[in-house]
C-alpha atoms as a PDB file:
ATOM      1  CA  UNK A   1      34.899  37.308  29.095  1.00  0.00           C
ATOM      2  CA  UNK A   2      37.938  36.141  30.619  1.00  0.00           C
ATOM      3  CA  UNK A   3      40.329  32.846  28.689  1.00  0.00           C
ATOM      4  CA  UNK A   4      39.610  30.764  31.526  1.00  0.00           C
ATOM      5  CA  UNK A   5      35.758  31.451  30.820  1.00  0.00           C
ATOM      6  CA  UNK A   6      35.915  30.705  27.204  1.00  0.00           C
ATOM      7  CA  UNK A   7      37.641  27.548  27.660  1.00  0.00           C
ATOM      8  CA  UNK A   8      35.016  26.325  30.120  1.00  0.00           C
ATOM      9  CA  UNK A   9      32.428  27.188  27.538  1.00  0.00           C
ATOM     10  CA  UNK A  10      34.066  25.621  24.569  1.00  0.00           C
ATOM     11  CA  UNK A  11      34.499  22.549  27.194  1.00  0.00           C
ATOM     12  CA  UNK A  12      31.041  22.360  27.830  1.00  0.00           C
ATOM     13  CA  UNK A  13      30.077  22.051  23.846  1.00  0.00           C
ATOM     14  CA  UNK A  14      28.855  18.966  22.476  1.00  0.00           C
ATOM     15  CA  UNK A  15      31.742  16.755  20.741  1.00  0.00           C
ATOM     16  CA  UNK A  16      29.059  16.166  17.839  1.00  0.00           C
ATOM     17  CA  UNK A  17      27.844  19.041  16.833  1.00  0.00           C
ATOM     18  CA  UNK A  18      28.578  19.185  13.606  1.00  0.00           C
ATOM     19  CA  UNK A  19      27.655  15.513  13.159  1.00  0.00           C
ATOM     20  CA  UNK A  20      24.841  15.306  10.262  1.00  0.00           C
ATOM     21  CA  UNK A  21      22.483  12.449  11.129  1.00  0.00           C
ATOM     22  CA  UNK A  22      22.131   9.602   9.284  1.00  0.00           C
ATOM     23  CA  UNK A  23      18.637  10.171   8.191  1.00  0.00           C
ATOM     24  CA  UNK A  24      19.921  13.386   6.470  1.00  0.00           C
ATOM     25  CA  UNK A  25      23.230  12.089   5.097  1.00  0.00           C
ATOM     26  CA  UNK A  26      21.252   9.224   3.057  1.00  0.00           C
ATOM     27  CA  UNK A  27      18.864  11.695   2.054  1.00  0.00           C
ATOM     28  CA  UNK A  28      20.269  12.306  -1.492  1.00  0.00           C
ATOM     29  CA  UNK A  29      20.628   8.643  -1.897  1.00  0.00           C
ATOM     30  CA  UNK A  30      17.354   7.593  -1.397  1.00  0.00           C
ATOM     31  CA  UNK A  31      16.046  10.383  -3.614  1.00  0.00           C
ATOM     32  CA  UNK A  32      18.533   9.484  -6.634  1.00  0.00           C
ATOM     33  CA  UNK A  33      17.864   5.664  -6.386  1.00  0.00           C
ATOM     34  CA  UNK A  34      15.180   5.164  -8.650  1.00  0.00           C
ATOM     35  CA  UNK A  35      16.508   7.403 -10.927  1.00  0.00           C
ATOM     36  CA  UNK A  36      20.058   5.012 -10.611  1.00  0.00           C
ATOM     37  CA  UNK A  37      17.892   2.007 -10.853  1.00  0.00           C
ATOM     38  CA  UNK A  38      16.019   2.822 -14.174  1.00  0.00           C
ATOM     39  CA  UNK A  39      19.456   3.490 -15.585  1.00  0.00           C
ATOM     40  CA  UNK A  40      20.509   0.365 -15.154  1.00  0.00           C
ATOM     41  CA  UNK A  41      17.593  -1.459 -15.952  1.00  0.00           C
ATOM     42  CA  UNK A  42      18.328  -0.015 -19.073  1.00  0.00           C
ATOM     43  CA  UNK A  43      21.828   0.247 -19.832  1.00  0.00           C
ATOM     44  CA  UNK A  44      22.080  -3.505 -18.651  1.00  0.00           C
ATOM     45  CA  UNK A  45      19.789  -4.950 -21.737  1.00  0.00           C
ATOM     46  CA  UNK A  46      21.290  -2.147 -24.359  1.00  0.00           C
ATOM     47  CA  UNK A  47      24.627  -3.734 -23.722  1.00  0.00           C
ATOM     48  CA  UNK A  48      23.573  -6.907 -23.966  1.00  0.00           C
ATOM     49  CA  UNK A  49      21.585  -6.254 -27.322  1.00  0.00           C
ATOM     50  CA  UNK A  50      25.371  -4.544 -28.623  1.00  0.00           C
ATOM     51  CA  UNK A  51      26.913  -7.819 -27.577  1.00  0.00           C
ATOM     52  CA  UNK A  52      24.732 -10.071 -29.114  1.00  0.00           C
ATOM     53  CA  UNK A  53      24.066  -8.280 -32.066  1.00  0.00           C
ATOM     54  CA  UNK A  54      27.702  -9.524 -32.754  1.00  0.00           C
ATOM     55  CA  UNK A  55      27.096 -13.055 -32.716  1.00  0.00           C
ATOM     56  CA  UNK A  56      25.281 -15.951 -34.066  1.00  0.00           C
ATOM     57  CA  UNK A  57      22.668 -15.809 -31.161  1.00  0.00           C
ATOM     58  CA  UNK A  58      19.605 -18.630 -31.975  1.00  0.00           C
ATOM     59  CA  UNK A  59      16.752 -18.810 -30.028  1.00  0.00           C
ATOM     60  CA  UNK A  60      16.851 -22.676 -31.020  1.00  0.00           C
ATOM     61  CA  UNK A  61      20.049 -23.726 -29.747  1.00  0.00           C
ATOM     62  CA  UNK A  62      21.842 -22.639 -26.445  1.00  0.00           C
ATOM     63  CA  UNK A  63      25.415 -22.256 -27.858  1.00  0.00           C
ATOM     64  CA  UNK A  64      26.322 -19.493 -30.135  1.00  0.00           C
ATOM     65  CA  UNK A  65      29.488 -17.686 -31.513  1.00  0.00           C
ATOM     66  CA  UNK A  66      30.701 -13.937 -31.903  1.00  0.00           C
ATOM     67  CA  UNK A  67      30.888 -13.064 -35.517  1.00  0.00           C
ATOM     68  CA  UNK A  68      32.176  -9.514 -34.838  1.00  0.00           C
ATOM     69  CA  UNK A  69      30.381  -7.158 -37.749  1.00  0.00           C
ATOM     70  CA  UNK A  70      29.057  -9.889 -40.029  1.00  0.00           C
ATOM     71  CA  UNK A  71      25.813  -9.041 -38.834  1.00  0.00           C
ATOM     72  CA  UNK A  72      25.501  -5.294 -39.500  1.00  0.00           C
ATOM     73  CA  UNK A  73      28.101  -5.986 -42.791  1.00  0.00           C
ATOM     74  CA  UNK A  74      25.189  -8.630 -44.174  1.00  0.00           C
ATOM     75  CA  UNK A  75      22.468  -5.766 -42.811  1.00  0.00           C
ATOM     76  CA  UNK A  76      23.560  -2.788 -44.979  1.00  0.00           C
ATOM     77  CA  UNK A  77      24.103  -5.112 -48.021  1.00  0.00           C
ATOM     78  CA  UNK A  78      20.187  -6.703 -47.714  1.00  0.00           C
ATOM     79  CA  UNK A  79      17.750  -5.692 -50.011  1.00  0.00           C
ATOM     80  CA  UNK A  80      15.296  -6.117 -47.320  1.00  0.00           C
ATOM     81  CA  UNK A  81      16.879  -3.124 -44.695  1.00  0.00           C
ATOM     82  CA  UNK A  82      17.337  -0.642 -47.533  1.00  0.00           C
ATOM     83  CA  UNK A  83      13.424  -1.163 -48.565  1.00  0.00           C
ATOM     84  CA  UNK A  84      12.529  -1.086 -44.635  1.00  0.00           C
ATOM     85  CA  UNK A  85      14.419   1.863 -43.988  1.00  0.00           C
ATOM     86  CA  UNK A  86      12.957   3.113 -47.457  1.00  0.00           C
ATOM     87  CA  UNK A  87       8.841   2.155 -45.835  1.00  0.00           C
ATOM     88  CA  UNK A  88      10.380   3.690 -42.070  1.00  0.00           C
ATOM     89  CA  UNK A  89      11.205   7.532 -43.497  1.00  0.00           C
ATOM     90  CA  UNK A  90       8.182   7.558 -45.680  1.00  0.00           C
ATOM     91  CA  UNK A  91       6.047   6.131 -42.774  1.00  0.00           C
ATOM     92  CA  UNK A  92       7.059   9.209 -39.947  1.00  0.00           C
ATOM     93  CA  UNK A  93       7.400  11.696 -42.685  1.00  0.00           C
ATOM     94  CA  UNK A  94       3.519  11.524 -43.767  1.00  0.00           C
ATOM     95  CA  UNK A  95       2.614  10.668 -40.025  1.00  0.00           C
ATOM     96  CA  UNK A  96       4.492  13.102 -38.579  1.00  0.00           C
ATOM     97  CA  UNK A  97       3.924  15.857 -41.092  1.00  0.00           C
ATOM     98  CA  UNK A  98       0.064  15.354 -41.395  1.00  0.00           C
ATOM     99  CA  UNK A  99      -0.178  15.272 -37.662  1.00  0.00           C
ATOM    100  CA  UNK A 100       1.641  18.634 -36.684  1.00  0.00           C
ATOM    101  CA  UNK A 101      -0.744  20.286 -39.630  1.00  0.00           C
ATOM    102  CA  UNK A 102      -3.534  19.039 -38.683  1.00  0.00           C
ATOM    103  CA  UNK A 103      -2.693  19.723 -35.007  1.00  0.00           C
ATOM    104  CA  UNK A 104      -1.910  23.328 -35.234  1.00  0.00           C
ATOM    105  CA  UNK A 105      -4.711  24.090 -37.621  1.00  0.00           C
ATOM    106  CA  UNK A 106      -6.867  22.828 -35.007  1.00  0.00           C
ATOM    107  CA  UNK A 107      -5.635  23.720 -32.265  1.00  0.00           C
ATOM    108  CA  UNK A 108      -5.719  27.349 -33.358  1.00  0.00           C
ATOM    109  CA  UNK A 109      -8.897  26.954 -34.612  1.00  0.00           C
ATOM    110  CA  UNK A 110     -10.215  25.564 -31.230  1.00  0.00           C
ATOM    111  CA  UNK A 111      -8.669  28.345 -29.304  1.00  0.00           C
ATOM    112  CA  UNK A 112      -9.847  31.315 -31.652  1.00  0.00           C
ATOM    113  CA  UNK A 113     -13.088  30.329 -31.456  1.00  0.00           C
ATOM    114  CA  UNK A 114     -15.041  30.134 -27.973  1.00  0.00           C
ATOM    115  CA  UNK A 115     -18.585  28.370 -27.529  1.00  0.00           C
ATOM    116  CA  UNK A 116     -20.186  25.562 -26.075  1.00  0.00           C
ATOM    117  CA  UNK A 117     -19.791  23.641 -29.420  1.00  0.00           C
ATOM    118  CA  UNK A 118     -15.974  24.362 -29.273  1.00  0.00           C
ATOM    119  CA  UNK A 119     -15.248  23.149 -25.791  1.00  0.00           C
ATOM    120  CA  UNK A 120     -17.031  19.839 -26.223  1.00  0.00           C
ATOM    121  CA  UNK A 121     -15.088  19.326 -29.097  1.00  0.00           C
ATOM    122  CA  UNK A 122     -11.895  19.939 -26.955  1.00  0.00           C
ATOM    123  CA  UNK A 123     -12.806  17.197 -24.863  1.00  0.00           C
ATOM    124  CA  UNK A 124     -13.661  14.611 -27.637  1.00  0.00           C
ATOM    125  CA  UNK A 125     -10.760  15.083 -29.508  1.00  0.00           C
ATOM    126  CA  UNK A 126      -8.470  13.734 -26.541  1.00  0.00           C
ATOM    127  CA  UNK A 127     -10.595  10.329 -26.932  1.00  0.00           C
ATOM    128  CA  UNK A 128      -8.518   9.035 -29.705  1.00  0.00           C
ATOM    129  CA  UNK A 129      -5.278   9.416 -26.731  1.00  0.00           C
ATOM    130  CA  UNK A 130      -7.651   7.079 -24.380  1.00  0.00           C
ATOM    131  CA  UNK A 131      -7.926   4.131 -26.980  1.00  0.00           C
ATOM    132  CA  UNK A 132      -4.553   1.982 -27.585  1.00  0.00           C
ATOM    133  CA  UNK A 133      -3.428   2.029 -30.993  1.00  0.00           C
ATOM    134  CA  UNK A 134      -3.532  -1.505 -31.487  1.00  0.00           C
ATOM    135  CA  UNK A 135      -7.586  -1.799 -29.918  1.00  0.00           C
ATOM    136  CA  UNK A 136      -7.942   1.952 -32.577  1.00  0.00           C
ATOM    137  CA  UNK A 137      -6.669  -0.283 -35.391  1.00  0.00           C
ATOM    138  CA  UNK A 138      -8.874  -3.119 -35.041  1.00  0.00           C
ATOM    139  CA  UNK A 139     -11.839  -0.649 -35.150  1.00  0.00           C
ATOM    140  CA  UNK A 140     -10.646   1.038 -37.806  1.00  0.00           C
ATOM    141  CA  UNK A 141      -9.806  -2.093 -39.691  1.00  0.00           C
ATOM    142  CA  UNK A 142     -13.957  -3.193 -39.112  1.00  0.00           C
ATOM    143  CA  UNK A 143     -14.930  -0.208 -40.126  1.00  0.00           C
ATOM    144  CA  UNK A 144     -13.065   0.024 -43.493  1.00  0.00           C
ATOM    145  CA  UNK A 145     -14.136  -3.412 -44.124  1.00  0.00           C
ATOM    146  CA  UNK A 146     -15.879  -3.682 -47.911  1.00  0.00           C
ATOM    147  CA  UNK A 147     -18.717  -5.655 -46.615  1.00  0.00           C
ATOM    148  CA  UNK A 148     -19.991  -4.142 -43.273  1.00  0.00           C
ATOM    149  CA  UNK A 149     -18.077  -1.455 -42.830  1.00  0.00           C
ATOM    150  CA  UNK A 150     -19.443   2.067 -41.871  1.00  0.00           C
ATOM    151  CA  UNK A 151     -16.534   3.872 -44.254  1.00  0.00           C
ATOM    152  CA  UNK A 152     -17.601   1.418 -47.431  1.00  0.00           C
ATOM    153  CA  UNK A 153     -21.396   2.326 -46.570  1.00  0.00           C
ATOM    154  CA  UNK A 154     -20.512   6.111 -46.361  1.00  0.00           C
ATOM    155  CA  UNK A 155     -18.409   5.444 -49.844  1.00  0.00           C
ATOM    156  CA  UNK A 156     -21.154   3.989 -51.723  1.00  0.00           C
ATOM    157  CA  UNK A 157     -23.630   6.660 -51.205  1.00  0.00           C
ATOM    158  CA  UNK A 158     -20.581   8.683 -53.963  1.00  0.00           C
ATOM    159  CA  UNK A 159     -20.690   5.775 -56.276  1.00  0.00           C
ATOM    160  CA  UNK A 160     -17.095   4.260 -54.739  1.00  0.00           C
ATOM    161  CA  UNK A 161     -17.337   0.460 -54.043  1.00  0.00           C
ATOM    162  CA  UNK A 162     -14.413  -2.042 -53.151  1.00  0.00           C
ATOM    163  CA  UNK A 163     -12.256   0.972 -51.995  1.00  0.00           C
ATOM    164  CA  UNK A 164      -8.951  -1.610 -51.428  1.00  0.00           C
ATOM    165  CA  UNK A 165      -7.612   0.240 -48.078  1.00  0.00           C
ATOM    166  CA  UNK A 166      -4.755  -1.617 -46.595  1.00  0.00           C
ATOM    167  CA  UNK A 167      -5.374  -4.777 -49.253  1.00  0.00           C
ATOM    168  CA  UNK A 168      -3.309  -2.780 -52.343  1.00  0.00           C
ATOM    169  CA  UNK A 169       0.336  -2.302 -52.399  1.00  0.00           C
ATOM    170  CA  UNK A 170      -0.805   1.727 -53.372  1.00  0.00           C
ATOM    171  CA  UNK A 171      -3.182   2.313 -50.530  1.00  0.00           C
ATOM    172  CA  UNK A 172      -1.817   0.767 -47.766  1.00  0.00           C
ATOM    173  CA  UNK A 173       0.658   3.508 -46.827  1.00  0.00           C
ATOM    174  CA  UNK A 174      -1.859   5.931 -46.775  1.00  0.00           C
ATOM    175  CA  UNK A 175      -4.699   4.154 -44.401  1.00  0.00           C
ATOM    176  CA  UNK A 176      -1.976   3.190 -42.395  1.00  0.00           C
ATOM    177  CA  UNK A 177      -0.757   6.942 -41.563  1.00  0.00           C
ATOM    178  CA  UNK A 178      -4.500   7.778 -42.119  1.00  0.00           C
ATOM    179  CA  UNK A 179      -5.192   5.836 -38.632  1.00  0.00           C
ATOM    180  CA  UNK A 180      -1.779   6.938 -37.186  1.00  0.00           C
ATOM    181  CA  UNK A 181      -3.030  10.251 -37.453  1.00  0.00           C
ATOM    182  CA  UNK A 182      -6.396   9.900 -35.807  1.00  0.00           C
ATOM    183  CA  UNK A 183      -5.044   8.329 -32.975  1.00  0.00           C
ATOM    184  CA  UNK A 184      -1.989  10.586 -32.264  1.00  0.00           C
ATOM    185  CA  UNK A 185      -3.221  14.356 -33.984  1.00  0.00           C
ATOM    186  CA  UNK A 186      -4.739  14.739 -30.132  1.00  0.00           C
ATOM    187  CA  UNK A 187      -1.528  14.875 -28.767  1.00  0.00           C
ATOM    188  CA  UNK A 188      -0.302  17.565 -30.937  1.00  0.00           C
ATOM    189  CA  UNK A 189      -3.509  19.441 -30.824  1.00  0.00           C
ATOM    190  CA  UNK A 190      -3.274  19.540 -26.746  1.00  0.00           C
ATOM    191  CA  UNK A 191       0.303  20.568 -26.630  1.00  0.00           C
ATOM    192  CA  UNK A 192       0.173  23.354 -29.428  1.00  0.00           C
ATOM    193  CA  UNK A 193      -3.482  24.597 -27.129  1.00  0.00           C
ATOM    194  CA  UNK A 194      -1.145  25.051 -24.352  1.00  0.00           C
ATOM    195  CA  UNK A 195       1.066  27.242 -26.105  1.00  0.00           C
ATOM    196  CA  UNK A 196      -1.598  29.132 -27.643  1.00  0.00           C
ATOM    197  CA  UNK A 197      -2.921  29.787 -24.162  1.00  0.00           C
ATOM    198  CA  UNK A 198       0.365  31.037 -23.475  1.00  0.00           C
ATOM    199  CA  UNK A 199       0.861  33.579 -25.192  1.00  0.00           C
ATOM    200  CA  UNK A 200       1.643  37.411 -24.339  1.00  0.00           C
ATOM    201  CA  UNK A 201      -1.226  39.960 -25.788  1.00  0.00           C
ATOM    202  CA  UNK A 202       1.120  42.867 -25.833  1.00  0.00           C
ATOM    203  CA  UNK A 203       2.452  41.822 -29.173  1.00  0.00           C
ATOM    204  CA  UNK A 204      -0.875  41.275 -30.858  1.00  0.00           C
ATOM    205  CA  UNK A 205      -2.389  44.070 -29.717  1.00  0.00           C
ATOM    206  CA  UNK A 206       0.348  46.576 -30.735  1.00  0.00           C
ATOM    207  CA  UNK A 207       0.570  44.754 -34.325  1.00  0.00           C
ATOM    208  CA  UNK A 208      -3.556  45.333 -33.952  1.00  0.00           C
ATOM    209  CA  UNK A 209      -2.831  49.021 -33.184  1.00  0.00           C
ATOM    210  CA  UNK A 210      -0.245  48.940 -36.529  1.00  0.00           C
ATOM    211  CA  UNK A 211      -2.794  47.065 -38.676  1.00  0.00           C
ATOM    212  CA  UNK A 212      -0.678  44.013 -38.895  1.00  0.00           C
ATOM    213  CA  UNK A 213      -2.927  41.421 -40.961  1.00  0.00           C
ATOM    214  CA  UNK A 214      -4.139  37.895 -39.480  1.00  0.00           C
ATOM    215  CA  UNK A 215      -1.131  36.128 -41.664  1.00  0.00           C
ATOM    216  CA  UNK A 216       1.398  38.635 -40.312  1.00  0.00           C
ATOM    217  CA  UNK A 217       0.448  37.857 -36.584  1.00  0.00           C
ATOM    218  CA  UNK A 218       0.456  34.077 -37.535  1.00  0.00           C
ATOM    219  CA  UNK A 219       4.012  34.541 -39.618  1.00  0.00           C
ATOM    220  CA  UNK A 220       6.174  37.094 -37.340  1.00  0.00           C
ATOM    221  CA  UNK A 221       4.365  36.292 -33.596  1.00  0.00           C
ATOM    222  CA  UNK A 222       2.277  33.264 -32.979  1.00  0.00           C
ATOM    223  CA  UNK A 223       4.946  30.413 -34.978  1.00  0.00           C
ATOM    224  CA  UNK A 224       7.845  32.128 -33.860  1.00  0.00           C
ATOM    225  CA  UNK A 225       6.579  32.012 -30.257  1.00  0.00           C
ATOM    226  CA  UNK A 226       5.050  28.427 -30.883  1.00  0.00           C
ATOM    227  CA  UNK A 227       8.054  27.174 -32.221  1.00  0.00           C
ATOM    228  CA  UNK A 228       9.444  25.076 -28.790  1.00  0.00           C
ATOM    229  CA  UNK A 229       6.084  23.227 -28.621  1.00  0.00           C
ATOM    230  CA  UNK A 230       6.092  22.926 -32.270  1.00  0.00           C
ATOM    231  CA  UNK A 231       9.341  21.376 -31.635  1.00  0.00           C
ATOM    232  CA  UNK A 232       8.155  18.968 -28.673  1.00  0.00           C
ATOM    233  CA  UNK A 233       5.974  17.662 -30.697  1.00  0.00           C
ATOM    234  CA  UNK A 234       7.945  16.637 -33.464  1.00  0.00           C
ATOM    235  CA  UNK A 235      10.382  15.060 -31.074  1.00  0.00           C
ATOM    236  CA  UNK A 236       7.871  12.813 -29.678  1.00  0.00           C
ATOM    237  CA  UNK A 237       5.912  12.276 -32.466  1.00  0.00           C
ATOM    238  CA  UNK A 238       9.008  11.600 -35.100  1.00  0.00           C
ATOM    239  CA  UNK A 239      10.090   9.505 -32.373  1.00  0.00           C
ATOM    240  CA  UNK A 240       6.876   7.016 -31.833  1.00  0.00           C
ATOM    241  CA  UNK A 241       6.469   6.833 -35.494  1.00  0.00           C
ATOM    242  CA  UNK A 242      10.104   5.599 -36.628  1.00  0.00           C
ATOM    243  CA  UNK A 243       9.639   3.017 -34.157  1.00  0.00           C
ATOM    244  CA  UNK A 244       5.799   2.529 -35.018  1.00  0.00           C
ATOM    245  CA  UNK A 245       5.160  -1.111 -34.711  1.00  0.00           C
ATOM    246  CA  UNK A 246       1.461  -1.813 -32.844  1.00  0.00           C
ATOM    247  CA  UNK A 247      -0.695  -0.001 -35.790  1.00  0.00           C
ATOM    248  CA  UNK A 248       0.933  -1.535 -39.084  1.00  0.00           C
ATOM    249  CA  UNK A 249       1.049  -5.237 -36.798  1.00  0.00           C
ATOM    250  CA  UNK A 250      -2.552  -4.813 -36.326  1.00  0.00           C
ATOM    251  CA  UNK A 251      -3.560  -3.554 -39.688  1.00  0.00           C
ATOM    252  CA  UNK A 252      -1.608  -5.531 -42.402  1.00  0.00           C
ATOM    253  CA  UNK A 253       1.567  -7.416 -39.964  1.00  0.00           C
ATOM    254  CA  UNK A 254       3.384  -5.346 -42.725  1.00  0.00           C
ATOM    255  CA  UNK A 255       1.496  -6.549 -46.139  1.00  0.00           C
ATOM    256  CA  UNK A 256       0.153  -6.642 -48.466  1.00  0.00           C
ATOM    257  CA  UNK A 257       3.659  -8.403 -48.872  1.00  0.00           C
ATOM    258  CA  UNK A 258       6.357  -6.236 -47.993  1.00  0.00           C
ATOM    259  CA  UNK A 259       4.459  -3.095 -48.518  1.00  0.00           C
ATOM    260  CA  UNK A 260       4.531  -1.572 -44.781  1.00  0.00           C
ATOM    261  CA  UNK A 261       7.607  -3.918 -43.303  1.00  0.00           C
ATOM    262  CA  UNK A 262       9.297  -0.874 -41.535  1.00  0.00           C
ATOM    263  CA  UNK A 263      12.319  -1.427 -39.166  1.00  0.00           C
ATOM    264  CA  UNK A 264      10.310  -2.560 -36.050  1.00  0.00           C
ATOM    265  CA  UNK A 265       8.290  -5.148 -38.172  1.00  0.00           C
ATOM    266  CA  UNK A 266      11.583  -6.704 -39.877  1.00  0.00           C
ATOM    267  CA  UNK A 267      13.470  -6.939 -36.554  1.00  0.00           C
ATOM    268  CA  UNK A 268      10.135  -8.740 -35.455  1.00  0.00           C
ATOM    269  CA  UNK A 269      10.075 -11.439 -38.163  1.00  0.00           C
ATOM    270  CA  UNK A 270      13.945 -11.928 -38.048  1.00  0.00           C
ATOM    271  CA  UNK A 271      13.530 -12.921 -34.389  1.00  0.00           C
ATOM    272  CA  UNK A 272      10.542 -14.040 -33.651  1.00  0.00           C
ATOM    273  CA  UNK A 273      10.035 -15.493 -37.074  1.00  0.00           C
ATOM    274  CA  UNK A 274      13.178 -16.541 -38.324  1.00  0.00           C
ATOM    275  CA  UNK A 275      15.254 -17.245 -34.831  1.00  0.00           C
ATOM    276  CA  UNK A 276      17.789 -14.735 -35.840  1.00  0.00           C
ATOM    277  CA  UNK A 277      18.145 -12.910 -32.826  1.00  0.00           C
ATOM    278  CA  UNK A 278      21.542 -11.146 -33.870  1.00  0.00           C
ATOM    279  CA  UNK A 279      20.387  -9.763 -37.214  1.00  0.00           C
ATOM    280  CA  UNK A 280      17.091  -8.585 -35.221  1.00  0.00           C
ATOM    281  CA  UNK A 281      19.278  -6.705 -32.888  1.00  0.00           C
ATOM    282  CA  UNK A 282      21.546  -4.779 -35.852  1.00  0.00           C
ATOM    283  CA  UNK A 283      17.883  -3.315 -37.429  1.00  0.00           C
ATOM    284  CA  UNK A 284      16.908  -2.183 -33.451  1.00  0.00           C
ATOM    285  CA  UNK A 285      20.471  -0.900 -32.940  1.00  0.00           C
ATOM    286  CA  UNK A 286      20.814   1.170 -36.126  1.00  0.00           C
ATOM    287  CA  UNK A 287      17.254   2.331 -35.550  1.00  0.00           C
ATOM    288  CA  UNK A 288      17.998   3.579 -31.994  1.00  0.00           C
ATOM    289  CA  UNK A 289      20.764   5.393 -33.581  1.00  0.00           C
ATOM    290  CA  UNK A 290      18.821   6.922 -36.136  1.00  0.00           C
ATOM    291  CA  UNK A 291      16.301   8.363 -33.464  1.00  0.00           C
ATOM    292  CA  UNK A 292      19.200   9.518 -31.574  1.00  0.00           C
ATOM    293  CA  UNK A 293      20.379  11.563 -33.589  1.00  0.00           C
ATOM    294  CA  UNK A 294      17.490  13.174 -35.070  1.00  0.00           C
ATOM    295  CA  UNK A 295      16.098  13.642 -31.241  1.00  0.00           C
ATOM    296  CA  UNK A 296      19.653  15.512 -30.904  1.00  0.00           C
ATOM    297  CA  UNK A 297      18.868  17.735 -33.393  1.00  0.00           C
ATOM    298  CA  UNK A 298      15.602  18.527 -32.552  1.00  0.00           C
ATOM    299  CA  UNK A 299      16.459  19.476 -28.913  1.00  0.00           C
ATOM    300  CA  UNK A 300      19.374  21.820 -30.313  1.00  0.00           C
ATOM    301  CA  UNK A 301      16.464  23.549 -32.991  1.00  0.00           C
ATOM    302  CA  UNK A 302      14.507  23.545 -29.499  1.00  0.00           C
ATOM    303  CA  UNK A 303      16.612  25.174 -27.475  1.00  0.00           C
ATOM    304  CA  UNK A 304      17.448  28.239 -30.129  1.00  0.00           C
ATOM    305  CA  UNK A 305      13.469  28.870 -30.370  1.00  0.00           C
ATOM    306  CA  UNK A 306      13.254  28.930 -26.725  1.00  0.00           C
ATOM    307  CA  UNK A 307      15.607  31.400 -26.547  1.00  0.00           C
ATOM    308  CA  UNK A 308      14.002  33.643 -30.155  1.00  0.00           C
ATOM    309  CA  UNK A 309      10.540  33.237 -28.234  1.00  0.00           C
ATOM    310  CA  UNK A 310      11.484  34.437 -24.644  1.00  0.00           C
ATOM    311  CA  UNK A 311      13.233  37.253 -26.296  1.00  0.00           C
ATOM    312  CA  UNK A 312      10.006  38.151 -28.777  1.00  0.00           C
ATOM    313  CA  UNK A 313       8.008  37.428 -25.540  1.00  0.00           C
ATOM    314  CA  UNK A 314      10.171  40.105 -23.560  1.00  0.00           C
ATOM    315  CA  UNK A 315      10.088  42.521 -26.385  1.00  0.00           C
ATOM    316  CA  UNK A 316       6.294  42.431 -26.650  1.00  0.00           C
ATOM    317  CA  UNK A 317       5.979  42.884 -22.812  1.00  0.00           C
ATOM    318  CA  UNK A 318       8.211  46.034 -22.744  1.00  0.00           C
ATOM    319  CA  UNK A 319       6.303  47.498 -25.659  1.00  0.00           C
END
């Protein structure tokens, strides 16, 4: 090939051939944009809630001034946060708690065991997830009731009448996370089945071969490898139930008298109730930090028992 050749070639070549159309260059726009647009859908009302959580901001009157940190100052001096936070951290500890237990013991039960009995209970279990919480209170609420309730009927064949439920200061806690954990132990129980389902044999079946006993399997292979679900449960479930407002609304709307008035509930009453829009917004701001940073820790706890199970998982495959 002669210069002259080349040069008519290279002549000949399209000027925009290493154009990208315009379809392709706004591609990776379009695909990011709702992701952009939720982001500010929310960022734009969390920094409005940090603004006006400094000020006087009233419902009944337009005009309002910044305070600065009298708000959160007056917050963490109040009786009434410290025994909300107080009714918050017993509330997802006994919710939470009872419904990873309950959860994996099922779950594990459900999966060790394989009949027709067995997989229509899989399927019935998930009906509690179908129900809202607030429509799963009301019916548990009927059915606790001391005159025609089905629990109070099933109670007085024992010789219990008047059980109080959610009308005594020293019961309501309890029937409260009692319903909390009927409606949500589904989610836990499908999550930890999934894991279960996913798990390697070759580790069971050489501790089988060693004579490793039920408890060993459970202690040194299945919770070790069930850990990150474990873990993904907690997250969501700690999560939902520090924020829990829709079952103790429905139940008691936080009686008998302050007995279940959480965080969600006060922030309710101080600004729906009381007008007082920038106290509301300190008890949802310090809550969201709360959850923040336990979610943070959670994910790190996650991420180290994804790591310990992919490694037992790996082990167990090359033995």
């Amino acid at each position: 090939m002669t210069p002259s050749q080349t040069t008519a070639e290279i002549a000949v070549i399209p000027e925009n051939i290493n154009t990208v159309q315009f379809k392709t260059r706004i591609r990776p726009y379009l695909i990011i944009a709702p992701a952009l647009l939720v982001t500010i859908g929310i960022l734009i009302p969390f920094a409005m809630s940090i603004f006006y959580s400094l000020t006087n901001f009233d419902f009944r009157r337009r005009d309002y001034d910044f305070v600065g940190l009298r708000n959160w100052i007056g917050m963490f001096t109040s009786d009434v946060f410290w025994h909300a936070l107080w009714v918050t951290i017993r509330y997802a500890f006994f919710s939470t708690g009872f419904a990873l237990l309950f959860g994996l013991g099922v779950a594990m039960l459900l999966t060790s065991i394989d009949n027709a009995f067995s997989r229509i209970l899989r399927v019935a279990l998930v009906f509690p997830l179908m129900v809202a919480p607030v429509i799963s209170t009301l019916i548990w609420n009927l059915m606790l009731n001391n005159s025609v309730g089905i629990v109070e009927r099933f109670l007085n064949l024992f010789g219990i009448f008047g059980f109080p439920w959610h009308a005594s200061h020293g019961t309501a806690m309890m029937t409260a996370v009692m319903i909390d954990v009927w409606v949500n132990t589904p989610f836990v129980i499908v999550l930890i089945m999934a894991g279960l389902q996913s798990l390697p044999k070759s580790p069971f079946e050489s501790a089988k071969i060693d004579g490793g006993s039920a408890w060993f399997n459970f202690r040194k292979l299945t919770l070790p490898i069930l850990k990150p679900y474990i873990y993904v449960a907690l997250l969501f479930r700690l999560m939902a139930s520090l924020q829990e407002f829709g079952i103790i609304f429905a139940l008691t709307s936080g009686g008998p008298g302050n007995t279940l008035m959480n965080l969600s509930l006060s922030a309710h009453q101080r600004g729906f109730r009381f007008f007082e829009v920038g106290i509301s917004l300190t008890y949802i701001l310090f809550l969201w930090v709360v959850i923040f940073i336990l979610a943070k820790q959670i994910v790190k706890r996650w991420q180290i028992a994804q790591r310990t199970a992919t490694g037992r998982m790996a082990d167990g495959s090359e033995g």
